[in-house]
PDB file of N, CA and C in Angstrom:
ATOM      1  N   UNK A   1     -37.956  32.878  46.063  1.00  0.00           N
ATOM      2  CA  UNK A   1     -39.000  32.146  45.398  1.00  0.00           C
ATOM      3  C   UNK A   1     -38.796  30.654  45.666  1.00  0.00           C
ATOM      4  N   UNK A   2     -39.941  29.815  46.159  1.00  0.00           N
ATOM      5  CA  UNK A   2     -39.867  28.673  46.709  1.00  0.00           C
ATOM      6  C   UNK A   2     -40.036  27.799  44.883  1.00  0.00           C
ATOM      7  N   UNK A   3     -38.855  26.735  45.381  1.00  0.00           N
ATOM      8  CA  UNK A   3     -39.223  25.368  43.761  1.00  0.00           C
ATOM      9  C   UNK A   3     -40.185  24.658  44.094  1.00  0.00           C
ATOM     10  N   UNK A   4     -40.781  24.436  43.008  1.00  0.00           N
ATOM     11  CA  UNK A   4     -41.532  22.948  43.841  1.00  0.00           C
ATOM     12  C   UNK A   4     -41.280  22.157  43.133  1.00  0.00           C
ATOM     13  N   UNK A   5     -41.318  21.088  44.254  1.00  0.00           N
ATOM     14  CA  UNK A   5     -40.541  19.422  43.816  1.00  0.00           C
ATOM     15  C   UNK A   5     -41.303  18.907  43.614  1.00  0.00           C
ATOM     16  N   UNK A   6     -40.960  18.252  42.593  1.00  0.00           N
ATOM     17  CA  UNK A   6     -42.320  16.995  41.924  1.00  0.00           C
ATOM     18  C   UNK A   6     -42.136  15.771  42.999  1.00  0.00           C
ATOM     19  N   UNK A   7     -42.743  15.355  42.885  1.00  0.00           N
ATOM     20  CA  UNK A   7     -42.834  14.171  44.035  1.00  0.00           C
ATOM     21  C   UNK A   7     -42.263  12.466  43.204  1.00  0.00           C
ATOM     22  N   UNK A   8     -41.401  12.031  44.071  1.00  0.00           N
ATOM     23  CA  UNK A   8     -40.859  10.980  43.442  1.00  0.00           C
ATOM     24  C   UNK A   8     -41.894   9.981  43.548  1.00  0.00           C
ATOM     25  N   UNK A   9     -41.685   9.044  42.580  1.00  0.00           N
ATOM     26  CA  UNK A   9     -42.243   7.926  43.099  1.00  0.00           C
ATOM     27  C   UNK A   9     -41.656   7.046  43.855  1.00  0.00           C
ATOM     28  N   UNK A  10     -42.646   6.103  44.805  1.00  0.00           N
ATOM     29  CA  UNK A  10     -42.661   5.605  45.446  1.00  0.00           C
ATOM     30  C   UNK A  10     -41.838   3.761  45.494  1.00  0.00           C
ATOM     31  N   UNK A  11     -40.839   3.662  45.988  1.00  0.00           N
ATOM     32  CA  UNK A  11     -40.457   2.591  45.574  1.00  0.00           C
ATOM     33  C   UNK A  11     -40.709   1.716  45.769  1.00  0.00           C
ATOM     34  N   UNK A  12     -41.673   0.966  46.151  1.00  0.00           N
ATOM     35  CA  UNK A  12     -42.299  -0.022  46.887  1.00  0.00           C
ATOM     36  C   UNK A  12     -43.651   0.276  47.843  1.00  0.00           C
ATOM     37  N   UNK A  13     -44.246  -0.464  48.078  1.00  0.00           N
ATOM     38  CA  UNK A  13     -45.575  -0.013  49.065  1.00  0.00           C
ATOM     39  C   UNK A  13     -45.732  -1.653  49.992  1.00  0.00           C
ATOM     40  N   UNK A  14     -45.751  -0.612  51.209  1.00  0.00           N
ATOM     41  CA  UNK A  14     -45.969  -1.793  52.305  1.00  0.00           C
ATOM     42  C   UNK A  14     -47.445  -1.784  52.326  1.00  0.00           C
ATOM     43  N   UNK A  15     -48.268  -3.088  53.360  1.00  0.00           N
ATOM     44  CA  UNK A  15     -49.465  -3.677  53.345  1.00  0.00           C
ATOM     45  C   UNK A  15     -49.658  -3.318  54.419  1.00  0.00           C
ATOM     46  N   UNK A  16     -51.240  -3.220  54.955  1.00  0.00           N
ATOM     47  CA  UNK A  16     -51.617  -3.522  56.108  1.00  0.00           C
ATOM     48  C   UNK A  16     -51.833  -5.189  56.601  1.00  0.00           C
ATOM     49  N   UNK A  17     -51.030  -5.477  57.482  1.00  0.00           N
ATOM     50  CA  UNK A  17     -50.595  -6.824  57.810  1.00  0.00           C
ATOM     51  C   UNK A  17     -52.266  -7.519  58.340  1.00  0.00           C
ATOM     52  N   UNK A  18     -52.957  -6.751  59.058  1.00  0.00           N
ATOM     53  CA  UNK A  18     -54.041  -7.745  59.695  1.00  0.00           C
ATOM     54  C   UNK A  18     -55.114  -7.675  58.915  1.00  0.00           C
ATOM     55  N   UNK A  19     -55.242  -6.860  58.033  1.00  0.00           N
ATOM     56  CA  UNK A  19     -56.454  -6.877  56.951  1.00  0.00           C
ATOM     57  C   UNK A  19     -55.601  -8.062  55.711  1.00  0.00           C
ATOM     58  N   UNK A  20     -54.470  -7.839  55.396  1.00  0.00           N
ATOM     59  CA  UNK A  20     -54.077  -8.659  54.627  1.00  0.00           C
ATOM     60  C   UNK A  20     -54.042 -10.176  54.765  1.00  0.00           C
ATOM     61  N   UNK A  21     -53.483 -10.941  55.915  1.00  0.00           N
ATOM     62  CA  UNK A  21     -54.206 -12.110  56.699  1.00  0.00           C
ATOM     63  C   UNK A  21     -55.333 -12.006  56.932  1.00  0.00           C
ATOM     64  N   UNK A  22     -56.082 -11.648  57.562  1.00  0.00           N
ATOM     65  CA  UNK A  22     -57.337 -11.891  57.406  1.00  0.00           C
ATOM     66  C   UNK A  22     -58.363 -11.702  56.106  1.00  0.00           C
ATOM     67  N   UNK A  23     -57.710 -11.359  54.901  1.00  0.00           N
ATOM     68  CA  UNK A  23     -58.002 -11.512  53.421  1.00  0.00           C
ATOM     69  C   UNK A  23     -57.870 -13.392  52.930  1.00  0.00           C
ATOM     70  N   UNK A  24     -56.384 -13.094  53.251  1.00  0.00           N
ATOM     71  CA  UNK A  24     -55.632 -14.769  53.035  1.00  0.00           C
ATOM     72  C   UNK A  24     -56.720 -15.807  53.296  1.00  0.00           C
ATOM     73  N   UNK A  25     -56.621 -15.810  54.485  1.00  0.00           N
ATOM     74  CA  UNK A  25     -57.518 -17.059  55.209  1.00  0.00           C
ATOM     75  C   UNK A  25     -59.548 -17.142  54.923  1.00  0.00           C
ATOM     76  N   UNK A  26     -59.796 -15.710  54.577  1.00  0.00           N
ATOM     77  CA  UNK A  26     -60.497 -15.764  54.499  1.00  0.00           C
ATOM     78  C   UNK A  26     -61.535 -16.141  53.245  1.00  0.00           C
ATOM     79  N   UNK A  27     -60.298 -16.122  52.206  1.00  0.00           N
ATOM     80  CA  UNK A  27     -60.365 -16.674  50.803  1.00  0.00           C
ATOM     81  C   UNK A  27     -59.995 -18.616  50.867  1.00  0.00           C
ATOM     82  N   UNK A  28     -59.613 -18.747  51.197  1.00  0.00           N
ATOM     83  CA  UNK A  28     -59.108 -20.275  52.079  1.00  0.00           C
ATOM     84  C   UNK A  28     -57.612 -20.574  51.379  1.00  0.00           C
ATOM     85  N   UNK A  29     -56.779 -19.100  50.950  1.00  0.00           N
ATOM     86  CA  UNK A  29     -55.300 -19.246  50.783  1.00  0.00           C
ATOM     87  C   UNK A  29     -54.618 -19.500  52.073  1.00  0.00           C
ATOM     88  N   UNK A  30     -53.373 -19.569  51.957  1.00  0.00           N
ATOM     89  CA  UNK A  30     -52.197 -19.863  52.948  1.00  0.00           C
ATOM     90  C   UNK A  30     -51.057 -18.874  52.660  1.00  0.00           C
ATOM     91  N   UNK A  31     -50.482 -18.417  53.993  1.00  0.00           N
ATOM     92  CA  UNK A  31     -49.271 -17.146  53.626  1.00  0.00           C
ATOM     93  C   UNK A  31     -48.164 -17.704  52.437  1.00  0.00           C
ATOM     94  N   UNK A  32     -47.592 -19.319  52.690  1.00  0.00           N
ATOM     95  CA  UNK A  32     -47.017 -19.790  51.881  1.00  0.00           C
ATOM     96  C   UNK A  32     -47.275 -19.746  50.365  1.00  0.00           C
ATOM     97  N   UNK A  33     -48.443 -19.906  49.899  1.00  0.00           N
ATOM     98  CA  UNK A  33     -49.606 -20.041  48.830  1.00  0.00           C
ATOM     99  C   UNK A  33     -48.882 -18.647  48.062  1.00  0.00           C
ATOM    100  N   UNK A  34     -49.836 -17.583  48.934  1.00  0.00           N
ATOM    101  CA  UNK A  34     -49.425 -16.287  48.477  1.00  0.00           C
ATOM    102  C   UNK A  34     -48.124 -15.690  48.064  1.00  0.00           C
ATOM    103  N   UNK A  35     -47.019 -16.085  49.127  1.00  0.00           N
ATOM    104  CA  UNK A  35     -45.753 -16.302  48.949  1.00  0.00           C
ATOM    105  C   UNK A  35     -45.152 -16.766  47.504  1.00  0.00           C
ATOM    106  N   UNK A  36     -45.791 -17.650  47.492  1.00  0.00           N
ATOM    107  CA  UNK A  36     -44.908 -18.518  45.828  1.00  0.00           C
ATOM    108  C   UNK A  36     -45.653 -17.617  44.949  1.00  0.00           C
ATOM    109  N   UNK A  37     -46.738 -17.280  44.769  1.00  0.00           N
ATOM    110  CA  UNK A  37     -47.542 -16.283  43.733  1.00  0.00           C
ATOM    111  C   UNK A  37     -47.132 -15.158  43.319  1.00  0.00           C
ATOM    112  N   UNK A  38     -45.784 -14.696  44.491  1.00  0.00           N
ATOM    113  CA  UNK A  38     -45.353 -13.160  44.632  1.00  0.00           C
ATOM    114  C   UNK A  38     -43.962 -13.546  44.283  1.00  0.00           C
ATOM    115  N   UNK A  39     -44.030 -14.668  43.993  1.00  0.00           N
ATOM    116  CA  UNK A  39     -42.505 -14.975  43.875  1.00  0.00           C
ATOM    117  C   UNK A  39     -41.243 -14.906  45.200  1.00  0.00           C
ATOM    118  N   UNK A  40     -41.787 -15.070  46.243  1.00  0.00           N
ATOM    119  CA  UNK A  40     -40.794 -15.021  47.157  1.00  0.00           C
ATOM    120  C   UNK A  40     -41.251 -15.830  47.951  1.00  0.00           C
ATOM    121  N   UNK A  41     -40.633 -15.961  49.137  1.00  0.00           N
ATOM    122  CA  UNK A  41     -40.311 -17.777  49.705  1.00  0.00           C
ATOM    123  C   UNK A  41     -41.565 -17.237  50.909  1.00  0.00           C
ATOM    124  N   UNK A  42     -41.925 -18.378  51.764  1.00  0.00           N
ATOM    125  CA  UNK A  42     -42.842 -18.104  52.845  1.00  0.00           C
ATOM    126  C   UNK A  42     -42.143 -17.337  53.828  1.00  0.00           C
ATOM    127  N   UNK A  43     -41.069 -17.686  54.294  1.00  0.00           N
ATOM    128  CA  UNK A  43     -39.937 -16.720  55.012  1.00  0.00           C
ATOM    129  C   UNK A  43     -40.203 -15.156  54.919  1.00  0.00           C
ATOM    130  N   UNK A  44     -39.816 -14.885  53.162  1.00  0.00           N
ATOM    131  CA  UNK A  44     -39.438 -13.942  53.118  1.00  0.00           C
ATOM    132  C   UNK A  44     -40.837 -12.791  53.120  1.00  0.00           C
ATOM    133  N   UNK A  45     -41.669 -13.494  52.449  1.00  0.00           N
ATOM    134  CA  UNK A  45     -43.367 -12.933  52.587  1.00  0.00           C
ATOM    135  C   UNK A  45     -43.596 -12.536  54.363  1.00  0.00           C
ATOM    136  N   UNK A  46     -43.287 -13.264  54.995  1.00  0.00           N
ATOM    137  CA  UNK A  46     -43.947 -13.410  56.272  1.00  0.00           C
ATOM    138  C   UNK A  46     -42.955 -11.962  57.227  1.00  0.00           C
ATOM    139  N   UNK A  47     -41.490 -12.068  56.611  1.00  0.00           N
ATOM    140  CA  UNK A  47     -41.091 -10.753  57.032  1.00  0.00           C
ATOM    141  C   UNK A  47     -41.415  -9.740  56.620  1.00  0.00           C
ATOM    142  N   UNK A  48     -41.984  -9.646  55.370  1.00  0.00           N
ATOM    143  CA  UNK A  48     -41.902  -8.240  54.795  1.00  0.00           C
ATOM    144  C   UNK A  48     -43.242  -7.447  55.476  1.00  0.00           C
ATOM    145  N   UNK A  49     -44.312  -8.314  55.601  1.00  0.00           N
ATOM    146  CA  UNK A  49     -45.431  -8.443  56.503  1.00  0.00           C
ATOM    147  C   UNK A  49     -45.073  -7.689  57.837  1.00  0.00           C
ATOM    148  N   UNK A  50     -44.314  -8.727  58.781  1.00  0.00           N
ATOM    149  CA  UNK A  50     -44.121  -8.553  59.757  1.00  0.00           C
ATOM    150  C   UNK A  50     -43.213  -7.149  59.799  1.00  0.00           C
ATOM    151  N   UNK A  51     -42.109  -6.720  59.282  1.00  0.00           N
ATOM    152  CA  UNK A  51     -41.058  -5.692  59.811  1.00  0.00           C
ATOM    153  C   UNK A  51     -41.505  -4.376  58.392  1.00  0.00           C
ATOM    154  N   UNK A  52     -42.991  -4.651  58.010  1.00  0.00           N
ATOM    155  CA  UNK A  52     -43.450  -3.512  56.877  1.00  0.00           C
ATOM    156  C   UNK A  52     -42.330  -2.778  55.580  1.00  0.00           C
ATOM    157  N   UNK A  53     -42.385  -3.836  55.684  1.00  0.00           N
ATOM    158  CA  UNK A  53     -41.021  -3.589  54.298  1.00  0.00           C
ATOM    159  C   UNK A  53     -41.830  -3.458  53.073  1.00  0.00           C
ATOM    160  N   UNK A  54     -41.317  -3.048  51.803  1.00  0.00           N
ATOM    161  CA  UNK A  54     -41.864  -2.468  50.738  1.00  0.00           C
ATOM    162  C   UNK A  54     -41.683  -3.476  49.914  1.00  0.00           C
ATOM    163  N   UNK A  55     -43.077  -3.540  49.251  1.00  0.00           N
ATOM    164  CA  UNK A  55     -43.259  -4.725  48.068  1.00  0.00           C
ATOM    165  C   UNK A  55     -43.098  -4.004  46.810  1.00  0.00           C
ATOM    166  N   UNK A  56     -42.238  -4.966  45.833  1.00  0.00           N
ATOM    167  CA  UNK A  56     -41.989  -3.872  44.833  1.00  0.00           C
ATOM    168  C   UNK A  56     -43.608  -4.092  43.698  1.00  0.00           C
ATOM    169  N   UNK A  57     -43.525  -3.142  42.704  1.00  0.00           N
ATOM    170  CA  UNK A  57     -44.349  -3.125  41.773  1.00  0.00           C
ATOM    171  C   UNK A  57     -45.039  -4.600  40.975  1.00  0.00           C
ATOM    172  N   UNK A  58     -44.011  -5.094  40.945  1.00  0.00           N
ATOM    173  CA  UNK A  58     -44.383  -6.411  40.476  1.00  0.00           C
ATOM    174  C   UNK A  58     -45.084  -7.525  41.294  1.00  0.00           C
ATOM    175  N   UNK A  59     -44.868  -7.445  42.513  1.00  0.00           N
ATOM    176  CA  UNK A  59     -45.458  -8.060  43.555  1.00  0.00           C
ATOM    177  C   UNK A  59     -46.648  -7.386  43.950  1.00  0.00           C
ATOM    178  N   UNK A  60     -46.928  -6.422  44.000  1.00  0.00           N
ATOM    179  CA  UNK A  60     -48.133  -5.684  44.206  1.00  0.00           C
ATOM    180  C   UNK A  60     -49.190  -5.891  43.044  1.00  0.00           C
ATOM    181  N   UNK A  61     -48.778  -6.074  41.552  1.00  0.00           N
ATOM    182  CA  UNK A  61     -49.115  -6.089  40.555  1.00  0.00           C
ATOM    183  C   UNK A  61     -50.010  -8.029  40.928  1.00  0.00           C
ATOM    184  N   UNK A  62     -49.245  -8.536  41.038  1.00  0.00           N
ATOM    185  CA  UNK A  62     -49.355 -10.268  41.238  1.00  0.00           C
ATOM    186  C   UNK A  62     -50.429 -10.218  42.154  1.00  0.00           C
ATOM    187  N   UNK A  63     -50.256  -9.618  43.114  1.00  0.00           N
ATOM    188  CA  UNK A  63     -51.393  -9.400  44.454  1.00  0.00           C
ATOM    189  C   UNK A  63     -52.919  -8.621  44.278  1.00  0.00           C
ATOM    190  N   UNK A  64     -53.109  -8.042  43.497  1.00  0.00           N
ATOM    191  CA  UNK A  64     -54.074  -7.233  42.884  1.00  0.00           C
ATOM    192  C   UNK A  64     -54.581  -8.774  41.862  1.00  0.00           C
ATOM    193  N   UNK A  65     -53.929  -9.366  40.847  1.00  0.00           N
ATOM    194  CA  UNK A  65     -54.922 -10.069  39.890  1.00  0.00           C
ATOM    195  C   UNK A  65     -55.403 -11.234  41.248  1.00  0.00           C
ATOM    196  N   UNK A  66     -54.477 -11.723  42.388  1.00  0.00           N
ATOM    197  CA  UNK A  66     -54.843 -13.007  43.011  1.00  0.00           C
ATOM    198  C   UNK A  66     -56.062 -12.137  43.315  1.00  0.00           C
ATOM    199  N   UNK A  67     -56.413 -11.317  44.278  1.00  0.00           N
ATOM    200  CA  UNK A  67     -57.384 -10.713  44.899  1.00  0.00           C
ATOM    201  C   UNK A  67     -58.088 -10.398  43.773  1.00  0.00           C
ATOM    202  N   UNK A  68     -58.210 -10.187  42.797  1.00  0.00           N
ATOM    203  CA  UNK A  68     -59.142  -9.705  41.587  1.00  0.00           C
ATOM    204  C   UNK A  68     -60.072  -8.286  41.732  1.00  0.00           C
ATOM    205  N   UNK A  69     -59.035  -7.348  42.271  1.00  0.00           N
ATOM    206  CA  UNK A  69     -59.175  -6.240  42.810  1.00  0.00           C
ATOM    207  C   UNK A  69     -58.880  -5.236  41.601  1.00  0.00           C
ATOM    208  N   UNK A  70     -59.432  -3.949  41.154  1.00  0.00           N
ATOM    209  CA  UNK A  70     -58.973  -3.039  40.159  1.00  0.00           C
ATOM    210  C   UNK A  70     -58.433  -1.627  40.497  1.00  0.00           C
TER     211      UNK A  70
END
């Protein structure tokens, strides 16, 4: 008899990088801008972007009210 596994949650969620810049700019923000809003440095925004690393809950949370998205 097969278990079934509940499904964990997810620890973070990466972005789609070229819809997400082209959101940025198109609002007339800056990656830096966004960066300090998420609480992390322009550096570190611009990697997590670039090498699709996982934004935690709270940063995703911050990113949803800037965008005023539900």
């Amino acid at each position: 008899m097969k278990r079934l596994r509940r499904k964990e949650q997810p620890k973070g969620y990466s972005l789609k990088k070229r819809c997400l810049r082209r959101w940025i700019y198109s609002h007339g923000y800056t990656q830096p801008y966004v960066a300090r809003k998420l609480g992390l440095s322009a550096e570190e925004f611009k990697r997590k972007l670039r090498e699709h690393e996982k934004f935690n809950e709270y940063q995703i949370g911050c990113l949803i009210q800037l965008m005023k998205a539900q």
